[in-house]
Protein backbone atom coordinates (compact mmCIF):
# COMPACT_ATOMS: atom_id res chain seq x y z
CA UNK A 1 0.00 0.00 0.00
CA UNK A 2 1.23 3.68 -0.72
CA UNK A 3 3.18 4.91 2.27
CA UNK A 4 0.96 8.21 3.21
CA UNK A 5 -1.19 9.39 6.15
CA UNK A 6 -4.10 7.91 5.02
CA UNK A 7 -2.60 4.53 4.85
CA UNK A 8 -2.43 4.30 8.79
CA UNK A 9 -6.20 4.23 8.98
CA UNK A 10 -6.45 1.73 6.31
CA UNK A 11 -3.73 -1.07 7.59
CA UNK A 12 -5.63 -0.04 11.44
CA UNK A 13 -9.10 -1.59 9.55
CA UNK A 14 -7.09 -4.17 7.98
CA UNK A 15 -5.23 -5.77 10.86
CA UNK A 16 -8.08 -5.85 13.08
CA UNK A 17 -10.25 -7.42 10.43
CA UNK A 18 -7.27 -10.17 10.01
CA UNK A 19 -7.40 -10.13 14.16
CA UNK A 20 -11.04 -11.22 14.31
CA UNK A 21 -10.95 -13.70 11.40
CA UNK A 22 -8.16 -15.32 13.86
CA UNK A 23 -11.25 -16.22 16.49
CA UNK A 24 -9.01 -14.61 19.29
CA UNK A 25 -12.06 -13.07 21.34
CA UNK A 26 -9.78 -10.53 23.73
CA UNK A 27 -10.62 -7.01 22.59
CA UNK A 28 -8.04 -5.02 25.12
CA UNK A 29 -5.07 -7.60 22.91
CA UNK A 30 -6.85 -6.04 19.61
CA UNK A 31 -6.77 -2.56 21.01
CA UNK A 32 -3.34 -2.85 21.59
CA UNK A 33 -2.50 -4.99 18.04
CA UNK A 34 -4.42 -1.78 16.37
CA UNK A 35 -2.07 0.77 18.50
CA UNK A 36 1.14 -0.92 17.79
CA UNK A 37 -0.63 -1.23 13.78
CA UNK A 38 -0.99 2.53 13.57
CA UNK A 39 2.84 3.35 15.32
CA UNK A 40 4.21 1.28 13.35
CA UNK A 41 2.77 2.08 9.80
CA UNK A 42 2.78 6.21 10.98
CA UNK A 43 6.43 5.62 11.54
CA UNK A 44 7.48 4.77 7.85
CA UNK A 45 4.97 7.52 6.57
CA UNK A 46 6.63 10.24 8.72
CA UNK A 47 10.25 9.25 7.87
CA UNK A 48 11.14 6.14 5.63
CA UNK A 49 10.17 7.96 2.48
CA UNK A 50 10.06 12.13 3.15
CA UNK A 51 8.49 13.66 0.05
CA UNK A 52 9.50 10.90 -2.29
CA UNK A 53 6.69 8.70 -1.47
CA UNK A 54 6.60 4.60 -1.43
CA UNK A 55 5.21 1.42 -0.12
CA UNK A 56 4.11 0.17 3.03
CA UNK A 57 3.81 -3.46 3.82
CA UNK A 58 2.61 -5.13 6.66
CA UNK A 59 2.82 -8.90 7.65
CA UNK A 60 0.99 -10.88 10.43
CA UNK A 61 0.88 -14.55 11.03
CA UNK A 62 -0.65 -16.77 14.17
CA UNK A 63 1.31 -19.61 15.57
CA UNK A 64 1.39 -19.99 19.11
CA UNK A 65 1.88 -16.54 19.11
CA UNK A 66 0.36 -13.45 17.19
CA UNK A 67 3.49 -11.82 14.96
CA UNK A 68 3.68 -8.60 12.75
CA UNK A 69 6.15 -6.91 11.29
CA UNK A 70 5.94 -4.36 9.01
CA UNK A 71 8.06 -3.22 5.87
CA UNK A 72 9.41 -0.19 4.14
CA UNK A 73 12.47 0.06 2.12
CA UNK A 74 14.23 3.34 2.23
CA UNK A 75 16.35 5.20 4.73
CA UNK A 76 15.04 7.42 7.31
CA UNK A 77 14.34 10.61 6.27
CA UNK A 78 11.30 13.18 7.61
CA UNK A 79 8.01 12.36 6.28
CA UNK A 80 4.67 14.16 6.02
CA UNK A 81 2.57 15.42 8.93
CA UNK A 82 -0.02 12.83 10.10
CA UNK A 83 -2.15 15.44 11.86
């Protein structure tokens, strides 16, 4: 997905809808799994790409634990303002 501020919103709804399909019933675990979703993804908008733009991935897998990480590959640099 295109690495800008409206992106963070998006993967949010998407994780959470990926959380749920998972039959894990514990809705303070998906608040947090939709906090650390948003951090994560809002950090490579506001400085993996600046004004140059780019991509945004994010994996998650259940095993005996839940695991995400998410991707971006550029260095740091300052990104746009998420409001």
């Amino acid at each position: 997905m295109a690495a800008q501020p409206t992106s963070v919103r998006l993967m949010r709804t998407e994780i959470l809808r990926w959380f749920h399909t998972q039959g894990v019933g514990d809705d303070n675990l998906a608040a947090g799994i939709a906090l650390a979703t948003s951090e994560a993804v809002g950090n490579v908008v506001r400085h993996a790409y600046g004004t140059n733009g780019g991509r945004v991935e994010l994996y998650a897998e259940r095993r005996d634990a839940l695991r995400a990480r998410r991707g971006d590959r550029h260095a740091l640099s300052r990104g746009p303002d998420l409001g």
